[in-house]
Protein backbone atom coordinates (compact mmCIF):
# COMPACT_ATOMS: atom_id res chain seq x y z
CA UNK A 1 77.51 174.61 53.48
CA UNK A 2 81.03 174.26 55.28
CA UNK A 3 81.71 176.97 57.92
CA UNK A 4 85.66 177.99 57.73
CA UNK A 5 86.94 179.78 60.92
CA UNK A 6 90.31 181.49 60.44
CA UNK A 7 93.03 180.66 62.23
CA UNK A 8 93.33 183.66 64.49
CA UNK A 9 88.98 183.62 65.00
CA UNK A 10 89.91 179.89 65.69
CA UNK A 11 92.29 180.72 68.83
CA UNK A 12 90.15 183.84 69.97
CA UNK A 13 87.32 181.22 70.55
CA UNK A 14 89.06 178.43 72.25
CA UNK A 15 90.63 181.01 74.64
CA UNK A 16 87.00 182.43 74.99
CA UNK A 17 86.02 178.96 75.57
CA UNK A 18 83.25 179.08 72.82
CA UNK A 19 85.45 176.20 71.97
CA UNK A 20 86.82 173.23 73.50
CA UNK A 21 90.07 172.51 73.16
CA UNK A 22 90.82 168.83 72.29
CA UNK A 23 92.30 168.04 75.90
CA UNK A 24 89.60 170.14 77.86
CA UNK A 25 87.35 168.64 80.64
CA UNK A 26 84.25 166.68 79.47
CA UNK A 27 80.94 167.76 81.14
CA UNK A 28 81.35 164.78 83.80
CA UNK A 29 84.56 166.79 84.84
CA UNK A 30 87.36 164.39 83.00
CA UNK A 31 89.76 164.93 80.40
CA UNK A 32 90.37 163.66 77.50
CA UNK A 33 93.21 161.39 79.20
CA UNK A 34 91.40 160.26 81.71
CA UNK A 35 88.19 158.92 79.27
CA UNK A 36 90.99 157.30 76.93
CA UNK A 37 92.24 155.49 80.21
CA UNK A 38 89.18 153.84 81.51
CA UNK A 39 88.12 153.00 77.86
CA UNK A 40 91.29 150.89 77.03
CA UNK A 41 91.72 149.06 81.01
CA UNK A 42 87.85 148.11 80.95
CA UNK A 43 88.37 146.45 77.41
CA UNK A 44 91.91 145.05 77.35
CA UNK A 45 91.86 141.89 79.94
CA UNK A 46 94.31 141.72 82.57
CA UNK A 47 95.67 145.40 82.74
CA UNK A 48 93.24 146.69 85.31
CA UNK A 49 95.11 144.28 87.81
CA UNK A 50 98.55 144.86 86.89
CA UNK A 51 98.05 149.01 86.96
CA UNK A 52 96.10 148.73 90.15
CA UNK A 53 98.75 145.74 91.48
CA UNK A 54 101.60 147.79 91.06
CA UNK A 55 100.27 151.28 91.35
CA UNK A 56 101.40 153.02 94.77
CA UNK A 57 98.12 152.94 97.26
CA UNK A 58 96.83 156.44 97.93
CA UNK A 59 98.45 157.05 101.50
CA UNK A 60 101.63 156.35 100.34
CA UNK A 61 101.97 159.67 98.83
CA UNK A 62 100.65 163.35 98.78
CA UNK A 63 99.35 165.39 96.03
CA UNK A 64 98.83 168.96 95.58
CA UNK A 65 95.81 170.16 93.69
CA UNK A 66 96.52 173.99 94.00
CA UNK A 67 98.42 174.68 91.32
CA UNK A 68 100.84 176.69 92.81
CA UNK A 69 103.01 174.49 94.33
CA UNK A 70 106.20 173.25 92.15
CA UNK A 71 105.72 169.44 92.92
CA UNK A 72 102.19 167.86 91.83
CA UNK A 73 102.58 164.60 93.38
CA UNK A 74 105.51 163.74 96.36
CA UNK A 75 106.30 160.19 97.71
CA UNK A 76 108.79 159.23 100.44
CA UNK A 77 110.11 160.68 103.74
CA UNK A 78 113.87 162.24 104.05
CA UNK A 79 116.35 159.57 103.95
CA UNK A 80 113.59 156.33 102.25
CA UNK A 81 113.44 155.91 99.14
CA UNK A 82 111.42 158.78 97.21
CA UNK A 83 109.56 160.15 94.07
CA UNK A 84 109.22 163.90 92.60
CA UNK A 85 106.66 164.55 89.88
CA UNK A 86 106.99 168.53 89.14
CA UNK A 87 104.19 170.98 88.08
CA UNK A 88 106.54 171.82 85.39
CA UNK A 89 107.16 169.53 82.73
CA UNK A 90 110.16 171.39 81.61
CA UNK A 91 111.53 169.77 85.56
CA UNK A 92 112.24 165.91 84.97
CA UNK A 93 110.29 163.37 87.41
CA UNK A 94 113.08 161.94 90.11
CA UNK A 95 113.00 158.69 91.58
CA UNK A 96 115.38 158.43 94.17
CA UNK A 97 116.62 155.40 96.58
CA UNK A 98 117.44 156.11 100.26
CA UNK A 99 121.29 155.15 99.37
CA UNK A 100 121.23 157.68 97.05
CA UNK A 101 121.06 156.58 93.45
CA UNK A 102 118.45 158.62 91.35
CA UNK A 103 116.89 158.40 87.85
CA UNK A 104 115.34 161.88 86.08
CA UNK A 105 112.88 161.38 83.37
CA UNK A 106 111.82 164.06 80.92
CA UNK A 107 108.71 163.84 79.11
CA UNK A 108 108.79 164.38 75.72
CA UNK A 109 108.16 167.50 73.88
CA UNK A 110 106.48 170.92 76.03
CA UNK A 111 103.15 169.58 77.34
CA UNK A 112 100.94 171.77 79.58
CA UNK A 113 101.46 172.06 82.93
CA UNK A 114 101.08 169.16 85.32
CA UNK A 115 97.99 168.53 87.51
CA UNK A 116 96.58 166.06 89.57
CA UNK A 117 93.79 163.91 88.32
CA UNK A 118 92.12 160.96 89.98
CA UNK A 119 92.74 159.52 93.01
CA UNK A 120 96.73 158.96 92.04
CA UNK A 121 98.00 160.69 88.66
CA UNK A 122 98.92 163.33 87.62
CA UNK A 123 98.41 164.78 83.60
CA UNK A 124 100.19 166.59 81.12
CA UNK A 125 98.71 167.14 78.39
CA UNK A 126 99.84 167.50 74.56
CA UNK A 127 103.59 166.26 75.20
CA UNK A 128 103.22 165.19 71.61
CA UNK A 129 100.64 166.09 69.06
CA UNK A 130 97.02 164.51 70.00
CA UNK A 131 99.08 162.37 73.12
CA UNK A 132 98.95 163.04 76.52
CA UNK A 133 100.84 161.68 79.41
CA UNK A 134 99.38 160.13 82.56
CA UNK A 135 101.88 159.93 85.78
CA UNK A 136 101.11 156.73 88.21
CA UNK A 137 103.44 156.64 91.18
CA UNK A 138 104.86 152.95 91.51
CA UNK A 139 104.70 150.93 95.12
CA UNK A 140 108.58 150.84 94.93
CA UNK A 141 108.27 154.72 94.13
CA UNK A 142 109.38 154.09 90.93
CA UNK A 143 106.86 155.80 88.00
CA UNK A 144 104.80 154.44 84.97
CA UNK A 145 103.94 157.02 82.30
CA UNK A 146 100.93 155.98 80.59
CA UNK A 147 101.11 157.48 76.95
CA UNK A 148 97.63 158.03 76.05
CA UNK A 149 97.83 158.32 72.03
CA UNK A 150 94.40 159.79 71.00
CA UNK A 151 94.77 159.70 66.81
CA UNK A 152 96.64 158.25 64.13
CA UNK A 153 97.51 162.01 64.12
CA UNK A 154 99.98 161.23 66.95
CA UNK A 155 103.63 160.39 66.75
CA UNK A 156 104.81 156.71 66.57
CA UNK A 157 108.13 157.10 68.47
CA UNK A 158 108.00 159.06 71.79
CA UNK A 159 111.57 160.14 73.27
CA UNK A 160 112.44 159.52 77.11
CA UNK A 161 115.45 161.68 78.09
CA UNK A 162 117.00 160.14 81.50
CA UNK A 163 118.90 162.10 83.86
CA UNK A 164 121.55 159.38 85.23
CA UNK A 165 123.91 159.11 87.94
CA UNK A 166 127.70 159.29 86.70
CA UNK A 167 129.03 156.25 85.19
CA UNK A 168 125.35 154.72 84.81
CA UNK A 169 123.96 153.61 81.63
CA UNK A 170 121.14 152.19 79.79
CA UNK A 171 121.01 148.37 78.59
CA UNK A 172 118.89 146.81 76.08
CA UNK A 173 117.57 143.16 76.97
CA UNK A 174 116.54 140.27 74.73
CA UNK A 175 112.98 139.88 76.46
CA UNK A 176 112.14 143.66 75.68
CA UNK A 177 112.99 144.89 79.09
CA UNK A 178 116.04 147.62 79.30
CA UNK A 179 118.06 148.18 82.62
CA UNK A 180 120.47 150.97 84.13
CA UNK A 181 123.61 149.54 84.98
CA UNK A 182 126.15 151.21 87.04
CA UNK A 183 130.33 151.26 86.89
CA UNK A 184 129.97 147.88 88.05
CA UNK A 185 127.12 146.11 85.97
CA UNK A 186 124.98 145.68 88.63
CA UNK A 187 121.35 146.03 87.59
CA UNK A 188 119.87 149.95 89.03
CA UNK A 189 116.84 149.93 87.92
CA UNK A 190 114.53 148.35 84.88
CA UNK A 191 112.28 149.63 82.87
CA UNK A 192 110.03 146.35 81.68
CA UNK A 193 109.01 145.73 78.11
CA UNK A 194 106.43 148.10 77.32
CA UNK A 195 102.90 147.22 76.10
CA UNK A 196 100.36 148.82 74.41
CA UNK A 197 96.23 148.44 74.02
CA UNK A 198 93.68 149.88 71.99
CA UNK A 199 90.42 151.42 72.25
CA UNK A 200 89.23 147.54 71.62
CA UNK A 201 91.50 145.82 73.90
CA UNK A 202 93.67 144.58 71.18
CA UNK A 203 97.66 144.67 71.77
CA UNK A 204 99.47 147.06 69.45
CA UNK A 205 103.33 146.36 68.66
CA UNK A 206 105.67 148.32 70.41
CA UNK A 207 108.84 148.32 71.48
CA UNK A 208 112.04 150.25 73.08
CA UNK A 209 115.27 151.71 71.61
CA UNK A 210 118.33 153.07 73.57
CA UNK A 211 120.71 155.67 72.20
CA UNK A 212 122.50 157.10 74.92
CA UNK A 213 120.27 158.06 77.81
CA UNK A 214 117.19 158.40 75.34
CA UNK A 215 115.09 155.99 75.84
CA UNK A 216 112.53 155.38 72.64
CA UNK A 217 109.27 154.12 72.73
CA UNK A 218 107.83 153.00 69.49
CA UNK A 219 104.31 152.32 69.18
CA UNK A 220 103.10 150.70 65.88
CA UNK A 221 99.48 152.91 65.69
CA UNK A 222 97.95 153.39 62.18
CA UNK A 223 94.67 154.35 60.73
CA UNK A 224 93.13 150.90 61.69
CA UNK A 225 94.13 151.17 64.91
CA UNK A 226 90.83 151.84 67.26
CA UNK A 227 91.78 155.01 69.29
CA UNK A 228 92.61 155.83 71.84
CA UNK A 229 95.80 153.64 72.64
CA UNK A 230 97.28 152.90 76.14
CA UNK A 231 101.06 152.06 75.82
CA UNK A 232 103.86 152.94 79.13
CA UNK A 233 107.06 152.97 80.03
CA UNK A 234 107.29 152.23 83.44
CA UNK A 235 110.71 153.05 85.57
CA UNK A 236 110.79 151.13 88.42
CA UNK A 237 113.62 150.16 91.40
CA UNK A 238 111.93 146.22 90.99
CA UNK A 239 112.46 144.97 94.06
CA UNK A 240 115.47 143.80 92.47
CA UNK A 241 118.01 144.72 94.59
CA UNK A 242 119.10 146.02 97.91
CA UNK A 243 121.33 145.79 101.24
CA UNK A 244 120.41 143.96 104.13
CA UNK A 245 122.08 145.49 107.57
CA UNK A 246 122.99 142.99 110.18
CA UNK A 247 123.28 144.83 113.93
CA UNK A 248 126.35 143.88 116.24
CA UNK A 249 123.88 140.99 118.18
CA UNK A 250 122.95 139.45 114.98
CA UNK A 251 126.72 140.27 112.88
CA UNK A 252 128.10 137.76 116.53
CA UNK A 253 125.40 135.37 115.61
CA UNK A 254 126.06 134.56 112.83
CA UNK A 255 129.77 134.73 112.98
CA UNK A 256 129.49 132.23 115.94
CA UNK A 257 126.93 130.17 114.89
CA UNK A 258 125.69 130.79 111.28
CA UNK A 259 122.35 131.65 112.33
CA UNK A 260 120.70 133.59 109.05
CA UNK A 261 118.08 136.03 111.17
CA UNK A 262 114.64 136.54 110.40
CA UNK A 263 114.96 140.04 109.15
CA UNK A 264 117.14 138.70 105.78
CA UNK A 265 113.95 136.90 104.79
CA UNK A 266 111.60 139.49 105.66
CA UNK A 267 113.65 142.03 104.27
CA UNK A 268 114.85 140.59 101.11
CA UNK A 269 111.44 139.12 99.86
CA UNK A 270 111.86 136.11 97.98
CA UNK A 271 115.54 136.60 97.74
CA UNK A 272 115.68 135.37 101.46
CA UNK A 273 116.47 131.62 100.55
CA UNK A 274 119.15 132.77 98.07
CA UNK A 275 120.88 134.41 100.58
CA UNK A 276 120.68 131.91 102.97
CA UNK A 277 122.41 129.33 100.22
CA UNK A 278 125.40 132.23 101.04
CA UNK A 279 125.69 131.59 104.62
CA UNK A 280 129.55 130.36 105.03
CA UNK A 281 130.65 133.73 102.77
CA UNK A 282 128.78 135.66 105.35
CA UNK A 283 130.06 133.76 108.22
CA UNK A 284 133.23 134.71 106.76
CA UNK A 285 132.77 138.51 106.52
CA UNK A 286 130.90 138.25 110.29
CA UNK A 287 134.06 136.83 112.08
CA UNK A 288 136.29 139.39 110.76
CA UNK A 289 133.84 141.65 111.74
CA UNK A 290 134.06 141.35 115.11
CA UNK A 291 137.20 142.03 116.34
CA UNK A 292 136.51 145.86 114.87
CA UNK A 293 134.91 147.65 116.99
CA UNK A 294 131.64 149.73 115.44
CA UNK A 295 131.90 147.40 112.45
CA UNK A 296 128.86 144.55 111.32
CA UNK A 297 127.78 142.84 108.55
CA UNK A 298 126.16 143.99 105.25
CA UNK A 299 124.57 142.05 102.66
CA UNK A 300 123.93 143.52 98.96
CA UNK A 301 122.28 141.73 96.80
CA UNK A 302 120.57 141.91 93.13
CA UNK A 303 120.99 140.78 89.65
CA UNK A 304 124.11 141.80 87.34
CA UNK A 305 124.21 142.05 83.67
CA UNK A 306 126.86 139.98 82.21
CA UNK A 307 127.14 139.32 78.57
CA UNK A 308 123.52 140.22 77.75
CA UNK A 309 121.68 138.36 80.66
CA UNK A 310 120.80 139.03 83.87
CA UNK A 311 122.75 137.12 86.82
CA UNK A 312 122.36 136.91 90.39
CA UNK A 313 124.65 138.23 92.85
CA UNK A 314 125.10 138.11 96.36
CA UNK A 315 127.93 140.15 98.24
CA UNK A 316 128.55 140.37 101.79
CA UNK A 317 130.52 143.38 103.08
CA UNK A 318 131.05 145.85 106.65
CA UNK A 319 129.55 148.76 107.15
CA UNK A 320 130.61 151.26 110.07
CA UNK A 321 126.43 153.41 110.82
CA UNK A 322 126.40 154.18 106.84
CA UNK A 323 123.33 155.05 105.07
CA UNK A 324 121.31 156.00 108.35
CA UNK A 325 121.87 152.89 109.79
CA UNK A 326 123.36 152.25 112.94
CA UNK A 327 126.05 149.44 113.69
CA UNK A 328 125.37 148.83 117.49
């Protein structure tokens, strides 16, 4: 015999809680979400590392399990770089940089209301039919989305709106990977070539499209697909580029003698070397430095996008105590 339940019985029970609803708890205490995510990373080899390499470690941030407050999960001090996710998913996330540059991302569709899970997400559920959407803070405060696709019920194409600064835009790249670009066509930010895993482990084609600020993920699920499926984006600064601040001691030093100091390599990563193969431009912009009193040496560096690649660019510069540092 098949039992029908009416549409209106149907709802009376779920919000009775005869009924779960497809996204409630499980009797361990997880969701839905949160089941789909350790299923896929224990079976599909190599992502464990690269979500817990890249994820932001737990005192890096704060998270407020309440429910009252309008920010779920907060990263950064005033004046670093910083990251916003909201309780309300009608709020975009914000990613911010200490110089001031910003990226918003809206999820897609009306999901629940946000709320911490784990030790370092955050969950809204049903921003597309049978998908939810998992909310890792990055290490450079940037954010990966996990979109958990539960059934070949779901969507294939999930819609990113981006809230961009004026005159920035989204780029497309050959290897998968789009950027935001400013006036200039300096690389922003990137958002790397998404991937996606199934219940088994086993990649499942996907890929991005821009139009506009609308960023389009496309995930290639069917009914042989083994759910659930794992797929991002991630929006993230990269480490790609930034400004290295040379005091008045070190902007003389290197006007007078071309000493590089240890704080370009330690600040600037692996970049160090190449800016050290840029030492005569920034003996250059040192020596006129000096005879202006309050004025020392800056250093931006990063990639550019020119003519569909990536390219690297070094520029030296002054600065007179500008983005809360001091020339002294």
């Amino acid at each position: 015999m098949k039992l029908r339940i009416g549409a209106a019985l149907l709802a009376a029970l779920l919000t009775l809680g005869i009924l779960p609803s497809a996204a409630s708890a499980d009797d361990d205490g997880t969701t839905r979400a949160e089941d789909a995510y350790k299923t896929v990373v224990a079976q599909a080899g190599g992502l464990a590392a690269l979500l817990n390499g890249t994820a932001a470690d737990a005192t890096a941030f704060t998270i407020d399990e309440s429910g009252h407050e309008d920010k779920v999960l907060s990263m950064g001090a005033k004046g670093a770089d910083s990251l916003s996710v909201p309780a309300d998913p009608a709020v975009p996330i914000v990613m911010t940089r200490a110089e001031g540059a910003s990226i918003g991302v809206d999820l897609p569709g009306m999901p629940e209301r946000g709320k911490a899970v784990g030790r370092n997400m955050v969950l809204f559920e049903d921003v597309a039919k049978d998908t939810d959407a998992l909310i890792q803070p990055q290490r450079d405060t940037g954010v990966r989305v996990l979109t958990v696709i539960n059934s070949d019920e779901a969507p294939t194409e999930f819609d990113y709106g981006l809230k961009l600064d004026d005159g920035h835009r989204l780029r497309s790249v050959e290897d998968g990977r789009v950027v935001v670009v400013d006036v200039d066509d300096i690389v922003v930010a990137v958002i790397e070539a998404p991937w996606a895993f199934d219940a088994k482990g086993n990649a499942v084609a996907t890929s991005y499209t821009v139009s506009g600020d609308v960023l389009t993920l496309e995930v290639d699920h069917d009914g042989s697909t083994t759910y659930p499926v794992l797929a991002d984006p991630v929006f993230t600064w990269g480490y790609i580029s930034g400004t290295v601040y040379f005091d008045r001691q070190e902007t003389r030093n290197m006007a007078i003698a071309g000493a590089v100091p240890a704080a370009v390599f330690a600040l600037a990563g692996p970049w160090g070397w190449v800016l050290a193969g840029y030492t005569i431009e920034m003996v250059a912009w040192a020596a006129t430095a000096l005879p202006r009193e309050g004025t020392c040496l800056k250093v931006k560096y990063g990639w550019a996008w020119n003519w569909g690649r990536f390219s690297k660019f070094v520029e030296p510069g002054h600065y007179r105590n500008e983005a809360g540092v001091r020339c002294n």
